[in-house]
PDB file of N, CA and C in Angstrom:
ATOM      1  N   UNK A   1      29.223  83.393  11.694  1.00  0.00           N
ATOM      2  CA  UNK A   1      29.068  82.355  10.720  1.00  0.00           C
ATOM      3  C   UNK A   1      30.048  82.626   9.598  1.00  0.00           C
ATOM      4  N   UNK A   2      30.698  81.572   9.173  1.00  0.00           N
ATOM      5  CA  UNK A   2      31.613  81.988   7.930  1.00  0.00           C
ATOM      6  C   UNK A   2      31.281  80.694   7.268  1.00  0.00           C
ATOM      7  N   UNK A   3      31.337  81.133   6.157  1.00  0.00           N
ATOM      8  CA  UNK A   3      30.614  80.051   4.308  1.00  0.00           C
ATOM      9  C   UNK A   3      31.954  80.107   3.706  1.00  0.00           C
ATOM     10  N   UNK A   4      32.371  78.949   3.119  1.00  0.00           N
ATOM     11  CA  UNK A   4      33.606  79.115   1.923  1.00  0.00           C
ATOM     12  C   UNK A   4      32.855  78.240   0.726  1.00  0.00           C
ATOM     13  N   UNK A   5      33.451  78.676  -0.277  1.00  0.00           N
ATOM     14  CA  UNK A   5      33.078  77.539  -1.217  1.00  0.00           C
ATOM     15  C   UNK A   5      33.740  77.078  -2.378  1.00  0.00           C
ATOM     16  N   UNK A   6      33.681  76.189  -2.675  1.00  0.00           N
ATOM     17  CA  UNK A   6      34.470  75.325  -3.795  1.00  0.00           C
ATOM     18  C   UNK A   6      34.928  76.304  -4.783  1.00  0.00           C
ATOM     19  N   UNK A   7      34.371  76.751  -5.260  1.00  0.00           N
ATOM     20  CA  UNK A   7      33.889  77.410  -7.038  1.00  0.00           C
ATOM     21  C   UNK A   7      34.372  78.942  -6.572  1.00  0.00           C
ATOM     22  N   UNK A   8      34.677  79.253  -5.565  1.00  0.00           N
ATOM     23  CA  UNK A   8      35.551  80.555  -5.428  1.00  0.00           C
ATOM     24  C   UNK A   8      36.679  80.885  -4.581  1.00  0.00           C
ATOM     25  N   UNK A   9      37.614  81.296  -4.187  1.00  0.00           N
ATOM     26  CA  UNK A   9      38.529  81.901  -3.176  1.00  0.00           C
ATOM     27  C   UNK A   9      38.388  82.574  -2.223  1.00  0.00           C
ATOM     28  N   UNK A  10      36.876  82.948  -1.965  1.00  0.00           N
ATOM     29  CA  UNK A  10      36.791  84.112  -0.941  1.00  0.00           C
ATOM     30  C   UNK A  10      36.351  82.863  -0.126  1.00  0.00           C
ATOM     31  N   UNK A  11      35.989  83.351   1.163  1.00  0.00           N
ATOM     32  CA  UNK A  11      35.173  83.086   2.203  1.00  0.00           C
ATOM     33  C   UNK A  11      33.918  83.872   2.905  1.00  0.00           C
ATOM     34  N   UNK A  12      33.654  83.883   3.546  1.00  0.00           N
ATOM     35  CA  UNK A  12      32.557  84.830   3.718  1.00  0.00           C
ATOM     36  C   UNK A  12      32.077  84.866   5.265  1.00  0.00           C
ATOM     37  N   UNK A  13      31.871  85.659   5.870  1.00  0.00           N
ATOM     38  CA  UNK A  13      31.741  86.255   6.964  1.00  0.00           C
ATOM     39  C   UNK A  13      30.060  87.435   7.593  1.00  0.00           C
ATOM     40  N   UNK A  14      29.322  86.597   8.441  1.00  0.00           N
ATOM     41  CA  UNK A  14      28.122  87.275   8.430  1.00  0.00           C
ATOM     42  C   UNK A  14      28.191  87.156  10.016  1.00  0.00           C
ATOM     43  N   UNK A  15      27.909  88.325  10.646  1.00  0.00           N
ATOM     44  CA  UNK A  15      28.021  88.805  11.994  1.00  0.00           C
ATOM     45  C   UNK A  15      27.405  89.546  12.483  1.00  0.00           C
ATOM     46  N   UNK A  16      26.641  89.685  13.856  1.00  0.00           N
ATOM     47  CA  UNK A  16      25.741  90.595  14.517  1.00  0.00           C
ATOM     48  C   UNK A  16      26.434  91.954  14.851  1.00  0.00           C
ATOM     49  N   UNK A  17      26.051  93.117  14.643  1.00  0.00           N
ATOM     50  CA  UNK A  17      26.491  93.679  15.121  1.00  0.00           C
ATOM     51  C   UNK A  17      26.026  94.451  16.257  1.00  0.00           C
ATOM     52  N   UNK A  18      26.414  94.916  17.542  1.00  0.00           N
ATOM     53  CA  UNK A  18      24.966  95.166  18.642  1.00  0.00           C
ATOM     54  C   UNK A  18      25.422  96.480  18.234  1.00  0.00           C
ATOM     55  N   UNK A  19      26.004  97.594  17.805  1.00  0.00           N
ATOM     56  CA  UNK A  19      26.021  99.056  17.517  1.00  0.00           C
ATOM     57  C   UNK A  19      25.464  99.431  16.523  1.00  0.00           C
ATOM     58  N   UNK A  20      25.169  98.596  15.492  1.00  0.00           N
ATOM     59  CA  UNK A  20      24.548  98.729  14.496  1.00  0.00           C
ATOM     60  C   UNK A  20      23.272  98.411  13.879  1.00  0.00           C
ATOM     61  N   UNK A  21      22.915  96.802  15.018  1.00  0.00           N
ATOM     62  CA  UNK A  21      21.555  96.564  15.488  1.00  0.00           C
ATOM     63  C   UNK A  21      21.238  95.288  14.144  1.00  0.00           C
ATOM     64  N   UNK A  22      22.259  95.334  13.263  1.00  0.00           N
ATOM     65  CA  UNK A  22      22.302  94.871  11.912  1.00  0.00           C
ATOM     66  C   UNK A  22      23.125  93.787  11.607  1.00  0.00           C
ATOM     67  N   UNK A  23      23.053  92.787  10.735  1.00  0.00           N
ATOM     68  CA  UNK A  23      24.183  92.075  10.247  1.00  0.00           C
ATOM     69  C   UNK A  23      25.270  92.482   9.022  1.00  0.00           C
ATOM     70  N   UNK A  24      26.377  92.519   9.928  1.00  0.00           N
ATOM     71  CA  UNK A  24      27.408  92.800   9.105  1.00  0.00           C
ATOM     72  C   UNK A  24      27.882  91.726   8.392  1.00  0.00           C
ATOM     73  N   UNK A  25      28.557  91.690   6.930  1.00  0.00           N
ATOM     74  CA  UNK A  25      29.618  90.557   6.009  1.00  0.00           C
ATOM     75  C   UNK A  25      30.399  91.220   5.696  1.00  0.00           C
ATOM     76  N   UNK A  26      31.462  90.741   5.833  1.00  0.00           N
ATOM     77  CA  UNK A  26      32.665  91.173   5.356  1.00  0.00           C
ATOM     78  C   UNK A  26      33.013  89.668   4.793  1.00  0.00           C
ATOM     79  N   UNK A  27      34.217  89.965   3.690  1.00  0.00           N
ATOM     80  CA  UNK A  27      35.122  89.082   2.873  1.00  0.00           C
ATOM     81  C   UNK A  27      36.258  89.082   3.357  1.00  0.00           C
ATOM     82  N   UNK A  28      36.545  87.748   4.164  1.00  0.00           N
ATOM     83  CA  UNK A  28      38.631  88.103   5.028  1.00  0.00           C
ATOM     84  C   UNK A  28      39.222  88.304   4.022  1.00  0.00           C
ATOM     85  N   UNK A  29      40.242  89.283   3.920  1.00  0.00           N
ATOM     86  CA  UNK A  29      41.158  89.953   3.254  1.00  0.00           C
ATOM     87  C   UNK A  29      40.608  90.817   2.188  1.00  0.00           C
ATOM     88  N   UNK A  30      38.970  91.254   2.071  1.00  0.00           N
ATOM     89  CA  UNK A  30      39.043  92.428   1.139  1.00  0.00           C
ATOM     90  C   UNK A  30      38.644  93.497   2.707  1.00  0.00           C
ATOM     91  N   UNK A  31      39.243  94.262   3.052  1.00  0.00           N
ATOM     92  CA  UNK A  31      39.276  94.860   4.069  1.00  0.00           C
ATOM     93  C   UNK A  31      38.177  96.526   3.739  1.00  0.00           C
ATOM     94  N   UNK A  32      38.280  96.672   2.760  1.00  0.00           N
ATOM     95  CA  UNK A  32      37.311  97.926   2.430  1.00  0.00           C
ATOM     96  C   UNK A  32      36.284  97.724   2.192  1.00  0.00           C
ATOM     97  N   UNK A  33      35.872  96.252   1.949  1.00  0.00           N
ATOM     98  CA  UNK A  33      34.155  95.511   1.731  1.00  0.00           C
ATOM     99  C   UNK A  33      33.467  95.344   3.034  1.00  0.00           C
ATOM    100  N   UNK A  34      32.413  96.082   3.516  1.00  0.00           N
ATOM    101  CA  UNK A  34      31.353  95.299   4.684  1.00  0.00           C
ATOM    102  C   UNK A  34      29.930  95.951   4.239  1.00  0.00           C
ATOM    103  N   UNK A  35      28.908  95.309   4.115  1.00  0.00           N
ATOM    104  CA  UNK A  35      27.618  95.130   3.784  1.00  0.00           C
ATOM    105  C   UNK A  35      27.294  95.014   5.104  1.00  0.00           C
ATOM    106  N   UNK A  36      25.880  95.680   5.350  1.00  0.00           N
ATOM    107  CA  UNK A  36      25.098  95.596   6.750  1.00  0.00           C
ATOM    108  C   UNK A  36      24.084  95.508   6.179  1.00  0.00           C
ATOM    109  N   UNK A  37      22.748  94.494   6.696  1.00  0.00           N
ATOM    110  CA  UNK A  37      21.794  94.617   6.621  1.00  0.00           C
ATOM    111  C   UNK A  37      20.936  94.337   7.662  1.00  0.00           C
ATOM    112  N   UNK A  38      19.156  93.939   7.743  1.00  0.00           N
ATOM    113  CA  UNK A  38      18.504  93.549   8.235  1.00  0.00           C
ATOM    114  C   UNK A  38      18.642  92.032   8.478  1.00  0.00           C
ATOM    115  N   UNK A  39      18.650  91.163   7.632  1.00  0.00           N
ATOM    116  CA  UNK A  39      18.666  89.939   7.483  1.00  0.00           C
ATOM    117  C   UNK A  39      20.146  89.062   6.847  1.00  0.00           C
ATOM    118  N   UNK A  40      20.253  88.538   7.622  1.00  0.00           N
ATOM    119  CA  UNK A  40      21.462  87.635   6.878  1.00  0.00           C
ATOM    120  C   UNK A  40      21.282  87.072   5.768  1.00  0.00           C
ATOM    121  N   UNK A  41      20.595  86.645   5.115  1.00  0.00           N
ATOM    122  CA  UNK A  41      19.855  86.141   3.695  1.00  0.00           C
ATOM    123  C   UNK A  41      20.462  86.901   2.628  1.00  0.00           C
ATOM    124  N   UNK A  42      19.931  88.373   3.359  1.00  0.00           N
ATOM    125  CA  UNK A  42      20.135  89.464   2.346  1.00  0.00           C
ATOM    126  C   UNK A  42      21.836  89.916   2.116  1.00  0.00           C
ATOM    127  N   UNK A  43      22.344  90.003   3.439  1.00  0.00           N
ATOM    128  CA  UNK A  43      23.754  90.302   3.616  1.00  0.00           C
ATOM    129  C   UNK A  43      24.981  89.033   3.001  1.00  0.00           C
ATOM    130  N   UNK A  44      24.381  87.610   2.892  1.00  0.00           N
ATOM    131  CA  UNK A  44      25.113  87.255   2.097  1.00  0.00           C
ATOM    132  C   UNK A  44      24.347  86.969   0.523  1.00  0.00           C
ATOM    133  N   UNK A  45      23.614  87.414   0.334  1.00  0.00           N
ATOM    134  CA  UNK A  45      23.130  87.564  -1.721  1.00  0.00           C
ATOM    135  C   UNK A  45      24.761  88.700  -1.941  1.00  0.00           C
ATOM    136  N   UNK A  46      24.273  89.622  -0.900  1.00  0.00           N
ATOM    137  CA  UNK A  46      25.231  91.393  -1.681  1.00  0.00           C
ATOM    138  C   UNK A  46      26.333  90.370  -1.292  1.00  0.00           C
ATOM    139  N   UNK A  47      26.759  89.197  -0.478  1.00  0.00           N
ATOM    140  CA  UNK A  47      28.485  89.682  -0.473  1.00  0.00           C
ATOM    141  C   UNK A  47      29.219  88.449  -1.621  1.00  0.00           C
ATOM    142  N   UNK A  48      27.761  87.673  -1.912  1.00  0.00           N
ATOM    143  CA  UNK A  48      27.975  86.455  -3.389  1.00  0.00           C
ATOM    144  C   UNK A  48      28.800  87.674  -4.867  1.00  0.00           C
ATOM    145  N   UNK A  49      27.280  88.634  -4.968  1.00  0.00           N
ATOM    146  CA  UNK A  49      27.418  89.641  -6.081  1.00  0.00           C
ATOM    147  C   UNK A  49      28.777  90.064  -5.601  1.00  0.00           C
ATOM    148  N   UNK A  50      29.241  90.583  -4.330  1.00  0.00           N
ATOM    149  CA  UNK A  50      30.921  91.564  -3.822  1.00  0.00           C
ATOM    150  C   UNK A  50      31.923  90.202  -4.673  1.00  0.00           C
ATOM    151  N   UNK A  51      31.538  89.302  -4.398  1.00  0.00           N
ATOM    152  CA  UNK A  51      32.649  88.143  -5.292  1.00  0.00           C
ATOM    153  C   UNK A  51      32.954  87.921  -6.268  1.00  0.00           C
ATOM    154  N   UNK A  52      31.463  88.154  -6.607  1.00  0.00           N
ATOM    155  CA  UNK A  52      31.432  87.780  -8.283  1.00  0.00           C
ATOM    156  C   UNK A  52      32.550  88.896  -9.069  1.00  0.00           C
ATOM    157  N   UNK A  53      32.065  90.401  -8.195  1.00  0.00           N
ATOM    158  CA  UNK A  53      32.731  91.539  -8.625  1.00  0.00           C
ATOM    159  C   UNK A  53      34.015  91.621  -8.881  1.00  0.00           C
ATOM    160  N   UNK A  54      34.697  91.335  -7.583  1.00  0.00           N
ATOM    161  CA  UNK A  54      36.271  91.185  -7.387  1.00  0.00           C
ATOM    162  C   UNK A  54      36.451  90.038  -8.362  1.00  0.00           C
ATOM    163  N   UNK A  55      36.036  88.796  -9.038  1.00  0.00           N
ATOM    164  CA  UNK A  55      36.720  87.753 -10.235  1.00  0.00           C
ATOM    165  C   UNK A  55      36.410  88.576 -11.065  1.00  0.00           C
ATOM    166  N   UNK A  56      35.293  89.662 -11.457  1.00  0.00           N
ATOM    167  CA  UNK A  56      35.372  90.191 -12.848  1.00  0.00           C
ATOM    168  C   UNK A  56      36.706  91.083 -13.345  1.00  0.00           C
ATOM    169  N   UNK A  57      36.738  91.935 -12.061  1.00  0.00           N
ATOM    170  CA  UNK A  57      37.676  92.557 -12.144  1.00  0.00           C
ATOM    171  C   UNK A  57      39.143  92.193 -11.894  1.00  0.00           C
ATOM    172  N   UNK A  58      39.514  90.890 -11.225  1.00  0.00           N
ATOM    173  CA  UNK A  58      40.186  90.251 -11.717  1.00  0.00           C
ATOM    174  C   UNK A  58      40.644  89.757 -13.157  1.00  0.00           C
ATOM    175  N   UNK A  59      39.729  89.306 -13.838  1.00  0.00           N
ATOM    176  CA  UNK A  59      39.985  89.013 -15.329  1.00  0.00           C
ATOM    177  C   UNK A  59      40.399  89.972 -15.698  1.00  0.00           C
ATOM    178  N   UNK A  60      39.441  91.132 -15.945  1.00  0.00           N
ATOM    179  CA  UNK A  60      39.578  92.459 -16.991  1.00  0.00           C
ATOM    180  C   UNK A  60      40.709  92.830 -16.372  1.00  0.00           C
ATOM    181  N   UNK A  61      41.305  92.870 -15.047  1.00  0.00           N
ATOM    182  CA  UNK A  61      43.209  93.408 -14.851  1.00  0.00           C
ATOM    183  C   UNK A  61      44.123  92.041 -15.826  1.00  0.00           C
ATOM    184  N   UNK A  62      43.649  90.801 -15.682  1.00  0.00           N
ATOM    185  CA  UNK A  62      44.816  89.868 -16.422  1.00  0.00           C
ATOM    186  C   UNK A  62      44.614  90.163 -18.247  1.00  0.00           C
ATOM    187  N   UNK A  63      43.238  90.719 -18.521  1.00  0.00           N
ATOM    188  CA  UNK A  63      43.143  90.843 -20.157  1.00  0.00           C
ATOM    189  C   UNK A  63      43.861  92.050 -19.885  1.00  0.00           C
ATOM    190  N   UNK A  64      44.103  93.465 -19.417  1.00  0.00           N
ATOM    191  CA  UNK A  64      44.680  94.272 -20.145  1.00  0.00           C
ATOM    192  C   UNK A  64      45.761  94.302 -19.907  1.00  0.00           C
ATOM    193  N   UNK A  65      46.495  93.167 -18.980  1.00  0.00           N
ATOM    194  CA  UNK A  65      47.921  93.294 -18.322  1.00  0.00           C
ATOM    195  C   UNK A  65      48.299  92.148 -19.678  1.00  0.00           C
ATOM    196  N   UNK A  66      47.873  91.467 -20.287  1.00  0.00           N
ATOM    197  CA  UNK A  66      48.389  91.026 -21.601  1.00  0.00           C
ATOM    198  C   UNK A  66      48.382  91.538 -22.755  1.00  0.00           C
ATOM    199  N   UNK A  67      47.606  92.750 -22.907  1.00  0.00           N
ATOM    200  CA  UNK A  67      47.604  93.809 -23.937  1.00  0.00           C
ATOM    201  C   UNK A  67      48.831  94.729 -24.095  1.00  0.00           C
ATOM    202  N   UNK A  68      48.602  94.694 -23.071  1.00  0.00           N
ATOM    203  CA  UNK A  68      49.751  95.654 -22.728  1.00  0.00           C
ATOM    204  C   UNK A  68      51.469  95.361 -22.474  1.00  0.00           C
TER     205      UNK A  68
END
């Protein structure tokens, strides 16, 4: 299953995994992000918050790259 949405740049990615018994999310192109859980519900809440994360930290790199 993959979700995109208006109001952000990522996309989102929620997948069975049979070795892990769990659902995996990953974000295409943040390659060091994957969340596993029990429930897909749960695995995409953590990978909304993984988004939110990467725009915060987005900003705070463009505020100190103008400070500087």
């Amino acid at each position: 299953m993959e979700v995109s949405s208006l109001t952000t740049v990522h996309s989102f990615r929620v997948d069975w995994d049979q070795k892990l018994e769990r659902f995996v999310g990953t974000i295409p192109g943040v390659e060091s992000l994957m969340i596993a859980g029990k429930y897909p519900s749960v695995v995409m809440t953590e990978l909304v918050r993984a988004a939110w994360l990467l725009k915060a930290i987005e900003i705070l790199d463009e505020v100190l790259e103008r400070r500087a």
